[in-house]
C-alpha atoms as a PDB file:
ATOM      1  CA  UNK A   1      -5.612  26.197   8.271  1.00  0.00           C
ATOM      2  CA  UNK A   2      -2.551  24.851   9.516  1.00  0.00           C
ATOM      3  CA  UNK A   3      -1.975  21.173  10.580  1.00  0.00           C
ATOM      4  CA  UNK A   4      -1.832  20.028  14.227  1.00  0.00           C
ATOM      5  CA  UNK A   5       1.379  18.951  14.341  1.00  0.00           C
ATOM      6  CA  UNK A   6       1.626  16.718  17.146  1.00  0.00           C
ATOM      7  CA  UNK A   7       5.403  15.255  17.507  1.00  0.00           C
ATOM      8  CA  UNK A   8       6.084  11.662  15.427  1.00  0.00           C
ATOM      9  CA  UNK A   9       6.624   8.954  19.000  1.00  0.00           C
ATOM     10  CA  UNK A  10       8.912   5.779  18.637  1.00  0.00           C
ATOM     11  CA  UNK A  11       7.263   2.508  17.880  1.00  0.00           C
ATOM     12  CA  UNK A  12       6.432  -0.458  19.778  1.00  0.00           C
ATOM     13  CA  UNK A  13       8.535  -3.489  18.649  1.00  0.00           C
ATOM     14  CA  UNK A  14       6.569  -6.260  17.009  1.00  0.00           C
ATOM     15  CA  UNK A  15       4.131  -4.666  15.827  1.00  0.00           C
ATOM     16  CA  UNK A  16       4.772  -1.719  12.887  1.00  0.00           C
ATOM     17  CA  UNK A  17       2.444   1.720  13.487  1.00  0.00           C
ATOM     18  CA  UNK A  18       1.908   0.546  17.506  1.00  0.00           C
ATOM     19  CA  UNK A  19       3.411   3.766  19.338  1.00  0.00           C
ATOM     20  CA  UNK A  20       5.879   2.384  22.075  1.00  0.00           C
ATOM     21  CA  UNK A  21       3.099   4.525  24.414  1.00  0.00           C
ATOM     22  CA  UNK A  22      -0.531   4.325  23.058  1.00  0.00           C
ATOM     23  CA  UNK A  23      -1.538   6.779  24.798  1.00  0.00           C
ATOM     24  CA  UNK A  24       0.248   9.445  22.503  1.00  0.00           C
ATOM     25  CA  UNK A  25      -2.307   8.357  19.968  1.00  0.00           C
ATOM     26  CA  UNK A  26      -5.326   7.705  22.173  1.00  0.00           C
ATOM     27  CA  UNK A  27      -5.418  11.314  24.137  1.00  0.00           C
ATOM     28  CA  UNK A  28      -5.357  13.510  21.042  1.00  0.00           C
ATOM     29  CA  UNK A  29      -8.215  11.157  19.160  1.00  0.00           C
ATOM     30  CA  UNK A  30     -10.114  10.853  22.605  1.00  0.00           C
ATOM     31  CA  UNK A  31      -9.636  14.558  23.256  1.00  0.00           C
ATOM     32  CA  UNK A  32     -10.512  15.952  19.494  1.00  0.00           C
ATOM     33  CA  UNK A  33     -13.967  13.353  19.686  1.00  0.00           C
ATOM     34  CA  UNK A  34     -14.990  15.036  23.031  1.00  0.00           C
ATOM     35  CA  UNK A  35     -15.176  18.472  21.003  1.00  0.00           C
ATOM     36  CA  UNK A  36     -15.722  17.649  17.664  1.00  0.00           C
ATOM     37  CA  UNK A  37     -18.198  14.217  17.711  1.00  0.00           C
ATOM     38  CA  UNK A  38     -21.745  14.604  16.219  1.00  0.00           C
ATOM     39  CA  UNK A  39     -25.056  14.108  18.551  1.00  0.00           C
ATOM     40  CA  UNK A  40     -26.623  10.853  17.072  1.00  0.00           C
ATOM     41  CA  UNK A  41     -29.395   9.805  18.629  1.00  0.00           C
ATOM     42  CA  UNK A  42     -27.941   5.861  18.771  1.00  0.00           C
ATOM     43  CA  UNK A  43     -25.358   7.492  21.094  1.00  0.00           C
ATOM     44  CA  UNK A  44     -27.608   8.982  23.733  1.00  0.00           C
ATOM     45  CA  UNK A  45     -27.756   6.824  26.698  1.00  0.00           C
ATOM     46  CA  UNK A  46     -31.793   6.272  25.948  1.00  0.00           C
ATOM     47  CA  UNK A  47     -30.997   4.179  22.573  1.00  0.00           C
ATOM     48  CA  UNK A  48     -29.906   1.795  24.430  1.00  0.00           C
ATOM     49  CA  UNK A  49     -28.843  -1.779  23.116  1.00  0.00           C
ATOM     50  CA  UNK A  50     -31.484  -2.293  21.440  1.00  0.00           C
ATOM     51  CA  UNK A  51     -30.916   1.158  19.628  1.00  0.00           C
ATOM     52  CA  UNK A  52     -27.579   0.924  18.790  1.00  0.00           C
ATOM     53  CA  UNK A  53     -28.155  -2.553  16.926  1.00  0.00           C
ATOM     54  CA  UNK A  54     -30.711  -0.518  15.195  1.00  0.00           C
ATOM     55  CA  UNK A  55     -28.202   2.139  13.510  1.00  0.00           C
ATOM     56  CA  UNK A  56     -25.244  -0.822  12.948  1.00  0.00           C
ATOM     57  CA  UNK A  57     -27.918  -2.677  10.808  1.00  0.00           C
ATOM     58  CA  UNK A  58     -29.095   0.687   9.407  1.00  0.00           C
ATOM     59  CA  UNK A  59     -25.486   2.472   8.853  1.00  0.00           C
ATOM     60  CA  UNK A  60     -23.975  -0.474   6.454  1.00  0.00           C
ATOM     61  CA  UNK A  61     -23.002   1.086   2.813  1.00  0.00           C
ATOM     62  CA  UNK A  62     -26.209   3.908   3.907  1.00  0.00           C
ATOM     63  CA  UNK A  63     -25.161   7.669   4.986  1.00  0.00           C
ATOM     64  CA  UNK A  64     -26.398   9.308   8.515  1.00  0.00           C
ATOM     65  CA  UNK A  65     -28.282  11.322   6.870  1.00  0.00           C
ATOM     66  CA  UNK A  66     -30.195   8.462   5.133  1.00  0.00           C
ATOM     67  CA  UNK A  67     -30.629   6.595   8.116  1.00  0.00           C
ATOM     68  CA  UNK A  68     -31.719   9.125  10.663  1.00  0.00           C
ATOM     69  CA  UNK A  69     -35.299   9.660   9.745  1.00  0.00           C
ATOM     70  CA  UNK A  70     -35.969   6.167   9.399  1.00  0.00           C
ATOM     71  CA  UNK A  71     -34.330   5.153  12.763  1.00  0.00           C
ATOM     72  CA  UNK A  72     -36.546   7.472  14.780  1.00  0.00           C
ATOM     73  CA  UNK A  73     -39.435   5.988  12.536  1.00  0.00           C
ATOM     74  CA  UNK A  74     -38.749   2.589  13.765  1.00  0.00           C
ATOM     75  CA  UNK A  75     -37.587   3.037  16.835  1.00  0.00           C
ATOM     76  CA  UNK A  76     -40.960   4.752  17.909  1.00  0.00           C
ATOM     77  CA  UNK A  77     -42.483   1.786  16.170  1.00  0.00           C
ATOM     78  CA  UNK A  78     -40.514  -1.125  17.687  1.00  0.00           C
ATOM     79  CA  UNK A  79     -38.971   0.364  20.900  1.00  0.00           C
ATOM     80  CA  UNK A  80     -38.052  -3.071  21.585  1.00  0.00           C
ATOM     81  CA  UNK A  81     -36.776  -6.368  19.867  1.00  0.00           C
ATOM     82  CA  UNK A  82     -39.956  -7.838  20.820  1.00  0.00           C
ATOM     83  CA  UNK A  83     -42.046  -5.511  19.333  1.00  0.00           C
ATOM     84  CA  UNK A  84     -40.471  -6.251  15.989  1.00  0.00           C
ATOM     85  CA  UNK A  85     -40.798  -9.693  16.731  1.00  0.00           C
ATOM     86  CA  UNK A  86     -43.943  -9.686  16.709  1.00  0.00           C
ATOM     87  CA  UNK A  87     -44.861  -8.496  13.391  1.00  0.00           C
ATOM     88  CA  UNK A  88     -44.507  -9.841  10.288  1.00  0.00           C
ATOM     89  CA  UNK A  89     -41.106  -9.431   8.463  1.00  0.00           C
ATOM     90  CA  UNK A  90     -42.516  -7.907   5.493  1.00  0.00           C
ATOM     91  CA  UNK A  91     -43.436  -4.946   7.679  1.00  0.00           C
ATOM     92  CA  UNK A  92     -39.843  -4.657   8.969  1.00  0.00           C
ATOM     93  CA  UNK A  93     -39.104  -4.814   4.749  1.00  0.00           C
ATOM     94  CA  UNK A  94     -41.816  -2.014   4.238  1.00  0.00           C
ATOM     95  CA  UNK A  95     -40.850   0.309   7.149  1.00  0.00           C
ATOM     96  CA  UNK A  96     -37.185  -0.089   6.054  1.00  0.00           C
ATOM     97  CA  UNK A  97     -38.249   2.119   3.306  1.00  0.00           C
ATOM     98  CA  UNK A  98     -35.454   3.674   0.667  1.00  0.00           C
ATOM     99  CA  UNK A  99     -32.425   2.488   3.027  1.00  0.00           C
ATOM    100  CA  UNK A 100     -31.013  -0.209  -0.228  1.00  0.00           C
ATOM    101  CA  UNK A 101     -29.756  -3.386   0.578  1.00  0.00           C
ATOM    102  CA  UNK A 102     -33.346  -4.683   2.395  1.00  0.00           C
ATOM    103  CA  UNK A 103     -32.331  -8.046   3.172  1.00  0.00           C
ATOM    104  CA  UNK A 104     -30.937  -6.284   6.300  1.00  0.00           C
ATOM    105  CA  UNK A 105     -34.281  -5.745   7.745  1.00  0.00           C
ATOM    106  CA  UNK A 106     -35.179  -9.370   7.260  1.00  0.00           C
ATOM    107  CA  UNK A 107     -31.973  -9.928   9.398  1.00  0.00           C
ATOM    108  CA  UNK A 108     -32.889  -7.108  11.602  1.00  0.00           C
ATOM    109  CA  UNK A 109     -36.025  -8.771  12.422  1.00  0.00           C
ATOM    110  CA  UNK A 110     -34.470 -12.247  12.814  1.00  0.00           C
ATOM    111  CA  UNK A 111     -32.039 -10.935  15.496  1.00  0.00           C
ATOM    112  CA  UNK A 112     -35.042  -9.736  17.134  1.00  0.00           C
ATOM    113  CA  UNK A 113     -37.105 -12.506  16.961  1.00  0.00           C
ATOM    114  CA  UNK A 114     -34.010 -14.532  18.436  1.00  0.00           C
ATOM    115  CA  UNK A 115     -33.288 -12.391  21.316  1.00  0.00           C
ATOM    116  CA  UNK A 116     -37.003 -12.450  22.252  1.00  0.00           C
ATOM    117  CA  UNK A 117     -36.946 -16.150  22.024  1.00  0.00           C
ATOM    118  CA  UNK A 118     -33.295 -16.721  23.690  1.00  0.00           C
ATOM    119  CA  UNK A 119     -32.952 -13.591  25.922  1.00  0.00           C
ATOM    120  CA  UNK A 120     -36.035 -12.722  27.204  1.00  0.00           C
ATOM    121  CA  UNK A 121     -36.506  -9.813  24.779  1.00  0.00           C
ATOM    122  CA  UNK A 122     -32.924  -8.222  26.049  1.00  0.00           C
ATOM    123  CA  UNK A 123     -29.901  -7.754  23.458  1.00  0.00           C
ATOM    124  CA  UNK A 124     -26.981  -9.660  25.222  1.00  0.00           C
ATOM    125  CA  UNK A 125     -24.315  -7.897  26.887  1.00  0.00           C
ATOM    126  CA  UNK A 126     -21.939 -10.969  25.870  1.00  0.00           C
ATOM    127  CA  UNK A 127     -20.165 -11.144  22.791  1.00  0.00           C
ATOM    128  CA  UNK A 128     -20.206 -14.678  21.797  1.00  0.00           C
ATOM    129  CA  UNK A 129     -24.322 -14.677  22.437  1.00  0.00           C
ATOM    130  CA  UNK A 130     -23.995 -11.268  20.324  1.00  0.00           C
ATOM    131  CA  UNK A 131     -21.962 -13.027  17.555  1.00  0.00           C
ATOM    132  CA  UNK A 132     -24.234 -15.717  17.372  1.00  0.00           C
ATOM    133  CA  UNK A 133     -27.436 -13.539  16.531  1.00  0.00           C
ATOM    134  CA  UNK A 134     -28.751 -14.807  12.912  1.00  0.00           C
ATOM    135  CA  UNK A 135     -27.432 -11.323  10.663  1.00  0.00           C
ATOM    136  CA  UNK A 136     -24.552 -10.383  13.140  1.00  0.00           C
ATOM    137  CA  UNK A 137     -21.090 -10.525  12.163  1.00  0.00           C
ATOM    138  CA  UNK A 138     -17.620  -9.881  13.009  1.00  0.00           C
ATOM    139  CA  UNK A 139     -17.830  -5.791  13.023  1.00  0.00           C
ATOM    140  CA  UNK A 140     -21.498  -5.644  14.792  1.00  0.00           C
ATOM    141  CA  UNK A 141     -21.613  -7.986  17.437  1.00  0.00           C
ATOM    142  CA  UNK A 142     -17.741  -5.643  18.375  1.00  0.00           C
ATOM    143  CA  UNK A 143     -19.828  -2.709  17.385  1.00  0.00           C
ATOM    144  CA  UNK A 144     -22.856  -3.065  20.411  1.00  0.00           C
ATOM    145  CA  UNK A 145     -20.877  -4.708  22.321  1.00  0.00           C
ATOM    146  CA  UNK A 146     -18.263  -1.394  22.702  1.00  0.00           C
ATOM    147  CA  UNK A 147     -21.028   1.190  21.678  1.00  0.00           C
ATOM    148  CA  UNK A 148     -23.834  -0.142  24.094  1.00  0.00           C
ATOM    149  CA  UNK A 149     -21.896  -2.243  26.859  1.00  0.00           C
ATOM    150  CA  UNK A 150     -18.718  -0.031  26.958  1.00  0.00           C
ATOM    151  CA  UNK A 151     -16.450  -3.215  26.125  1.00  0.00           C
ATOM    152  CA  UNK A 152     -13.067  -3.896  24.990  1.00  0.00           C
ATOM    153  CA  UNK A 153     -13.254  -4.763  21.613  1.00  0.00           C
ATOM    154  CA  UNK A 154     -11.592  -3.667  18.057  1.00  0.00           C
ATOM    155  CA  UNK A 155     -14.446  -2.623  16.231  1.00  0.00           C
ATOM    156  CA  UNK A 156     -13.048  -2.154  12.577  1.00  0.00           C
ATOM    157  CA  UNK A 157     -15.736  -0.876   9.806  1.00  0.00           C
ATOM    158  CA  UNK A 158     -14.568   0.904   6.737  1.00  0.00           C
ATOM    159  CA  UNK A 159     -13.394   4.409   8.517  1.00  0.00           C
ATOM    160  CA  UNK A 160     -11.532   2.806  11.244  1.00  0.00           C
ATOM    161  CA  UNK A 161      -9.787   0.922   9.051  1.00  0.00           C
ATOM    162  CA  UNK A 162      -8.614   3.809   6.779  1.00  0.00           C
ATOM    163  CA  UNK A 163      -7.754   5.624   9.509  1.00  0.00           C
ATOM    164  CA  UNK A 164      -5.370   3.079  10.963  1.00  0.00           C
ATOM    165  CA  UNK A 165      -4.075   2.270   7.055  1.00  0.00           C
ATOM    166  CA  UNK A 166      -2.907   5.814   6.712  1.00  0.00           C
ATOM    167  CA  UNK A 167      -2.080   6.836  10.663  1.00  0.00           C
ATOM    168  CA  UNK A 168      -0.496   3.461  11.464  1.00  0.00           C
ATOM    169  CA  UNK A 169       1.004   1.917   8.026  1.00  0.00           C
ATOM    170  CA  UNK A 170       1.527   4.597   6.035  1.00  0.00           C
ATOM    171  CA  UNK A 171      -1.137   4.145   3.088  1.00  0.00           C
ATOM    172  CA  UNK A 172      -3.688   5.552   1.810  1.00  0.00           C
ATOM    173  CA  UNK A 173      -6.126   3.069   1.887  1.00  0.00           C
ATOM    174  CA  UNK A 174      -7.001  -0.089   3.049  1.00  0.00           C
ATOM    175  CA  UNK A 175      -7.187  -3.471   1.694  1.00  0.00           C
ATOM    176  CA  UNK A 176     -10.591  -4.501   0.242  1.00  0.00           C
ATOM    177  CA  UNK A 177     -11.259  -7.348   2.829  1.00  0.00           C
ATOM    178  CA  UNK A 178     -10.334  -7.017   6.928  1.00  0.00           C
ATOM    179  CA  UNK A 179      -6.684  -8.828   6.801  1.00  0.00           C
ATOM    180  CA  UNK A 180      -5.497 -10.956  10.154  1.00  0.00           C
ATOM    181  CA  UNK A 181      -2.509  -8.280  10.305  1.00  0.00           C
ATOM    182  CA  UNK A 182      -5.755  -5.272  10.263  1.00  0.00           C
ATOM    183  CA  UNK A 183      -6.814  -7.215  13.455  1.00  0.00           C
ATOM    184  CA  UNK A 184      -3.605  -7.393  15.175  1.00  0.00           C
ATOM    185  CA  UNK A 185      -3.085  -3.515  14.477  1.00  0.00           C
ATOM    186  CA  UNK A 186      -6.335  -2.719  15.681  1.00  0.00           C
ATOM    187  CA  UNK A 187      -6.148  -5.135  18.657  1.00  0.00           C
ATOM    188  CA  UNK A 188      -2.953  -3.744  19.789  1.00  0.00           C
ATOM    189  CA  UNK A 189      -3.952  -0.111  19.650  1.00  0.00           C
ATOM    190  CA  UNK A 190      -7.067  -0.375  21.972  1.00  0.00           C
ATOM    191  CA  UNK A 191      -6.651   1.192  25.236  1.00  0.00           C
ATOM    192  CA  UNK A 192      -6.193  -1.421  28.669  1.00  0.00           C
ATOM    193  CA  UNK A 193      -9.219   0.132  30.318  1.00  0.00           C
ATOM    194  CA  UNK A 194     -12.741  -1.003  29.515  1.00  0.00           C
ATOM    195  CA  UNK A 195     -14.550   2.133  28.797  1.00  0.00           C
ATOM    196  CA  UNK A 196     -11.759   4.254  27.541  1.00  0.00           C
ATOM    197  CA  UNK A 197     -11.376   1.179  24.808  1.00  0.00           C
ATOM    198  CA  UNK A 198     -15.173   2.120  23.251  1.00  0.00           C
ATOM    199  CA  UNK A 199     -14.612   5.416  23.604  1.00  0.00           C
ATOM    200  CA  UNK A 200     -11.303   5.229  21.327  1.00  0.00           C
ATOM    201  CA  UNK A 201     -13.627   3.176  19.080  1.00  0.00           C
ATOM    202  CA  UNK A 202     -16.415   5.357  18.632  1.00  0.00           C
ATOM    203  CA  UNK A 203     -13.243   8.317  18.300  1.00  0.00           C
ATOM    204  CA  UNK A 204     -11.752   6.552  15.583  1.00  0.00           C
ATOM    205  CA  UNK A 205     -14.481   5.921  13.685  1.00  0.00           C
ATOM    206  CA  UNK A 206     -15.525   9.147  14.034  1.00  0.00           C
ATOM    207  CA  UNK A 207     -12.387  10.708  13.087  1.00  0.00           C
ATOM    208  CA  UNK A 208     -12.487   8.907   9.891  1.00  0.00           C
ATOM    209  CA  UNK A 209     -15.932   9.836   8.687  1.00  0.00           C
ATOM    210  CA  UNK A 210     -15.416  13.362   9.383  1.00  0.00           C
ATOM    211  CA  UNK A 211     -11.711  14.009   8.912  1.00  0.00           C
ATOM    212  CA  UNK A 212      -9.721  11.372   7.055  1.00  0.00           C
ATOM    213  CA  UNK A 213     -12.591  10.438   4.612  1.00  0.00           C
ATOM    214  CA  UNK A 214     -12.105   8.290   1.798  1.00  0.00           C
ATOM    215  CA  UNK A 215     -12.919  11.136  -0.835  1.00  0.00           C
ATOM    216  CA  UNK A 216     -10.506  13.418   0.585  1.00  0.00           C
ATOM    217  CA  UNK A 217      -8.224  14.086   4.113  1.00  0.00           C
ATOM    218  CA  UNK A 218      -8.208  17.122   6.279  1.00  0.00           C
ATOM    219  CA  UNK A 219      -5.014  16.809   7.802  1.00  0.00           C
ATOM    220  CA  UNK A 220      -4.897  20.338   9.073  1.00  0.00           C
ATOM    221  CA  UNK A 221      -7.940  19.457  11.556  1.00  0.00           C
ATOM    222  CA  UNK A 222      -6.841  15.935  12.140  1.00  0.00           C
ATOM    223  CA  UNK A 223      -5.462  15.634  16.171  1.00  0.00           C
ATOM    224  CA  UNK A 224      -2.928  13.106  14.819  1.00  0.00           C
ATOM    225  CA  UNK A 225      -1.510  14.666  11.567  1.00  0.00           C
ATOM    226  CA  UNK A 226       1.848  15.195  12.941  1.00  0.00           C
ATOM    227  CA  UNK A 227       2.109  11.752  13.882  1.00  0.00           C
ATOM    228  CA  UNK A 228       0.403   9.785  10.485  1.00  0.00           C
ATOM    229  CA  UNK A 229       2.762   7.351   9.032  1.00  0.00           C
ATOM    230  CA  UNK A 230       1.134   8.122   5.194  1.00  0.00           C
ATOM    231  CA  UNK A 231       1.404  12.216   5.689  1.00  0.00           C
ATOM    232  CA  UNK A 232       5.018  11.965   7.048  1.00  0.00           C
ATOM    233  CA  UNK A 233       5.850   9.841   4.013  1.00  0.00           C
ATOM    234  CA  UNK A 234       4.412  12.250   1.854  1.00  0.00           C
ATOM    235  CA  UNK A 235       1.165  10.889   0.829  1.00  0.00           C
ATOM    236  CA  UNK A 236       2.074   8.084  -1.442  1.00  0.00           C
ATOM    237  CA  UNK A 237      -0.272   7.103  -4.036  1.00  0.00           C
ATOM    238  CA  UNK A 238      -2.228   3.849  -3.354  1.00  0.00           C
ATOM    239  CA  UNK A 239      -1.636   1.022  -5.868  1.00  0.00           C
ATOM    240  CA  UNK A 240      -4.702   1.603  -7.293  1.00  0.00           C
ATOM    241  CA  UNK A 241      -7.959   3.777  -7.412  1.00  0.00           C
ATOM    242  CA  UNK A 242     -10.115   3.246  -3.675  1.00  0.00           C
ATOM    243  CA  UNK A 243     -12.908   1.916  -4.422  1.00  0.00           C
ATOM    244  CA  UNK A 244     -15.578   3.422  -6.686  1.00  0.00           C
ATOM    245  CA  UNK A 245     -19.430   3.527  -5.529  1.00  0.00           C
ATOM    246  CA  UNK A 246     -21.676   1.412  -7.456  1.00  0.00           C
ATOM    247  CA  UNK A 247     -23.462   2.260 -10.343  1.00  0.00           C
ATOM    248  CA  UNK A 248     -27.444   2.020 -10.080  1.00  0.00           C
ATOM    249  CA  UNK A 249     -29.515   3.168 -12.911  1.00  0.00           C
ATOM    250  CA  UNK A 250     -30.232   0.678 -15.288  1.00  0.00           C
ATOM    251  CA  UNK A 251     -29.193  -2.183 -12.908  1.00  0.00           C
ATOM    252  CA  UNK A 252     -31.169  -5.003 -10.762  1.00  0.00           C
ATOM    253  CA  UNK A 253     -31.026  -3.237  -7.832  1.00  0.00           C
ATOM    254  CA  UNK A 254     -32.592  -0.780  -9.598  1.00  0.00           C
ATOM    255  CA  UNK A 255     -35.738  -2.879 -10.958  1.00  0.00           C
ATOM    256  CA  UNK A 256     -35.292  -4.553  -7.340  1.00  0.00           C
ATOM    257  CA  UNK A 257     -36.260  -1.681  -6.053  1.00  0.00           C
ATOM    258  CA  UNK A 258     -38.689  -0.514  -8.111  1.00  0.00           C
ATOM    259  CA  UNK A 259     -40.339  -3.915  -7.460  1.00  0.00           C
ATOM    260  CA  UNK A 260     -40.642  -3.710  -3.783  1.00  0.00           C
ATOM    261  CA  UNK A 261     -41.612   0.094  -3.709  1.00  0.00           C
ATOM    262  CA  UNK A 262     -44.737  -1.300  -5.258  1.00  0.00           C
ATOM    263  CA  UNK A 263     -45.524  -3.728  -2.684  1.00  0.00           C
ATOM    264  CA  UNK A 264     -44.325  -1.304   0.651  1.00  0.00           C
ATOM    265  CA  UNK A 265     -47.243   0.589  -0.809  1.00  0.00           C
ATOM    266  CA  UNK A 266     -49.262  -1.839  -0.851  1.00  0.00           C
ATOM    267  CA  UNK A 267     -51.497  -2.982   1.900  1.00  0.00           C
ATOM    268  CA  UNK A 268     -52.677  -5.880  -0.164  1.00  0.00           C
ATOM    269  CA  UNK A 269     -51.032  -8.576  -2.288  1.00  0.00           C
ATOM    270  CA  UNK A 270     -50.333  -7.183  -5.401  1.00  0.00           C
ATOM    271  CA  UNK A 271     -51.256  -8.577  -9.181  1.00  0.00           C
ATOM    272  CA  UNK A 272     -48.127  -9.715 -11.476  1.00  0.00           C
ATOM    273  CA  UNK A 273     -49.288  -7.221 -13.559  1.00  0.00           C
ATOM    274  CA  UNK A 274     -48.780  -3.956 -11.757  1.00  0.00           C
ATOM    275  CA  UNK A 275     -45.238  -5.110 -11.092  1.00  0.00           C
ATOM    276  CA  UNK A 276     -44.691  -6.027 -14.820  1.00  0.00           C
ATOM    277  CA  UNK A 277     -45.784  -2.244 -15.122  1.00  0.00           C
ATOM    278  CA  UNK A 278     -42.955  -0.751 -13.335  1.00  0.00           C
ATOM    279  CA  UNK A 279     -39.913  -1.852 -15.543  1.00  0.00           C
ATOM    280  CA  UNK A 280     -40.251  -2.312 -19.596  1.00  0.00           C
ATOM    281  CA  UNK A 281     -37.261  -5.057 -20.163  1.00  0.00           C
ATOM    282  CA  UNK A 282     -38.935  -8.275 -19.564  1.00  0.00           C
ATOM    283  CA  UNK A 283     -35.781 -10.337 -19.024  1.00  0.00           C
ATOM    284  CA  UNK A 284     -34.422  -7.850 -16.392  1.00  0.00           C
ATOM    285  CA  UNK A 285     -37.961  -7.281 -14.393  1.00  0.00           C
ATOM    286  CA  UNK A 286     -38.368 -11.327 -13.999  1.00  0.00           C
ATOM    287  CA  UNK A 287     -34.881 -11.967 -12.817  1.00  0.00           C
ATOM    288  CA  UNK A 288     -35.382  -9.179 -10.311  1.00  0.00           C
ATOM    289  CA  UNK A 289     -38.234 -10.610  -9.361  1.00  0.00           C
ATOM    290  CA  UNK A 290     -37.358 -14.040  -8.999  1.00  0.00           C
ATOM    291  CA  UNK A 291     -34.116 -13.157  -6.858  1.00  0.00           C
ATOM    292  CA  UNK A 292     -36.245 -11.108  -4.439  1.00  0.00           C
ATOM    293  CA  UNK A 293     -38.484 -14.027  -3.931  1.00  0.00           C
ATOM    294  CA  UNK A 294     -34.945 -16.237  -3.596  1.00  0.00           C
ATOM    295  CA  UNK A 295     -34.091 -13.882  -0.984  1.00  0.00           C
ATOM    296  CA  UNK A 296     -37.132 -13.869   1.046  1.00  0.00           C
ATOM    297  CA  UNK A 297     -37.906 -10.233   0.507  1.00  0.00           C
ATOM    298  CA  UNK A 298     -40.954 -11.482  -1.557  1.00  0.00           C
ATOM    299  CA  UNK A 299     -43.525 -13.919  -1.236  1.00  0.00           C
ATOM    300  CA  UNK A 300     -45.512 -15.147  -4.852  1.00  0.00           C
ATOM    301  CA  UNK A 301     -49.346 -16.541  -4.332  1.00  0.00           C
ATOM    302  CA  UNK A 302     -50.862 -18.779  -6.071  1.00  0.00           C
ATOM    303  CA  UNK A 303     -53.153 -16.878  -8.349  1.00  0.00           C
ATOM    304  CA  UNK A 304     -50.314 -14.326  -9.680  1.00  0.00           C
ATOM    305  CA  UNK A 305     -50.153 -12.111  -7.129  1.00  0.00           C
ATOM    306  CA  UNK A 306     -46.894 -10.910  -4.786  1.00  0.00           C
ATOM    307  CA  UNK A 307     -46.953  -9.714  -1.438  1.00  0.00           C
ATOM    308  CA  UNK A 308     -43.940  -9.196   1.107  1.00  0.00           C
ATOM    309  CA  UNK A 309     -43.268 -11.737   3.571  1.00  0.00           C
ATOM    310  CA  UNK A 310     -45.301 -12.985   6.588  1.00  0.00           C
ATOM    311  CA  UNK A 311     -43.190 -15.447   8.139  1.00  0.00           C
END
């Protein structure tokens, strides 16, 4: 197939990759997302706030395709913040299921225990009050605020952020940490008006998870090729390797996970024994242990037994 080629536009001074008119970047994006952008059920008016903080919790370093089944799961179960709320946080640990990384249902759950308490069971529509939920940071309280208010914000997760590395400055990825200079890019590119802004970030980010993905680009279907900074240049190497995924077998987050598969399928506290059972190296199994009870994922009883947490 042959690449879009959509003419190369001068750039706005001050800023390096800012067209002199935005809008020759924003219309294409906007345009190829209205045709090309997956159905996701965190992006159908019924999610609602509530829902979309759901899949931003649920879609950090975890696939769609991961995520989806569990998200209707809990969504059916906890339609609301204050239905999470209202159960212990070891069930928000057990119903978070094979997702990796579980300390973010523990957060989960304290965001929605804090909006119950501070809100009146409502996710703010105000940033600040968003960015001072207990587990929300920088990218998610931008995130709900653009995805389920339609506000102006620069949301920047990892496939914005390679898109405007190679669109904008001309490499081929980005740096490992969000720079100030990231910000100012991404700040300068959003759109004036309020719900053409959150569209352009749900387009971007869309356009780099299905089109100029970190394992490979498909510049022929990307609605900007002709004007990408890092394909005009010829696709220079980056200085080194992207990132590489990590490795699991064999590691703590393996026996960490072995650990608390035992106790989601539990209904009862569990003996030290049957967790001793799922993991032969004695060193490894106890320092997995003891750093899920150190991060609250576990709670130890006093007669040897292990049970996730209640409060």
């Amino acid at each position: 197939m042959t690449s879009i080629d959509t003419p190369s536009v001068p750039e706005a001074p001050g800023i390096p990759g800012v067209p002199a008119v935005p809008a020759e970047l924003h219309r294409p994006v906007l345009a190829w997302f209205d045709r090309h952008a997956r159905d996701l059920p965190w992006r159908r008016p019924e999610a609602g706030a509530w829902g979309v903080m759901v899949s931003e919790f649920m879609l950090q370093q975890t696939p769609v395709v991961r995520v989806l089944p569990v998200y209707e799961q809990w969504l059916a179960r906890w339609p609301r913040p204050a239905d999470l709320a209202a159960e212990a946080p070891g069930e928000a640990v057990r119903a978070w299921g094979r997702l990796g990384y579980p300390r973010r249902a523990l957060r989960l759950h304290a965001a929605a225990t804090a909006i119950t308490e501070r809100h009146g069971g409502d996710v703010p529509d105000d940033h600040a009050q968003l960015l001072a939920l207990p587990g929300i940071g920088e990218y998610t309280a931008a995130a709900v605020a653009s995805f389920a208010y339609g506000q102006r914000h620069a949301v920047l997760d990892t496939n914005v952020r390679r898109v405007f590395a190679r669109a904008a400055t001309g490499v081929q990825y980005p740096p490992n940490a969000t720079t100030a200079a990231e910000r100012r890019l991404a700040r300068a590119l959003l759109p004036e008006d309020e719900g053409t802004a959150a569209r352009w970030a749900a387009a971007s980010m869309e356009l780099g998870a299905l089109v100029c993905t970190a394992k490979g680009e498909d510049c022929g279907r990307c609605p900007i090729s002709g004007q990408c900074a890092w394909r005009l240049a010829g696709k220079p190497a980056h200085d080194g390797p992207p990132r590489r995924g990590q490795t699991y077998a064999g590691t703590d987050r393996q026996v960490r996970g072995r650990l608390l598969a035992v106790l989601r399928d539990s209904a009862d506290p569990v003996a030290r024994e049957a967790l001793d059972a799922v993991w032969d190296e004695p060193v490894q199994r106890a320092r997995a242990l003891d750093g899920l009870v150190a991060d609250g994922l576990v709670e130890p009883l006093d007669d040897g037994f292990y049970r996730l947490p209640l409060s």
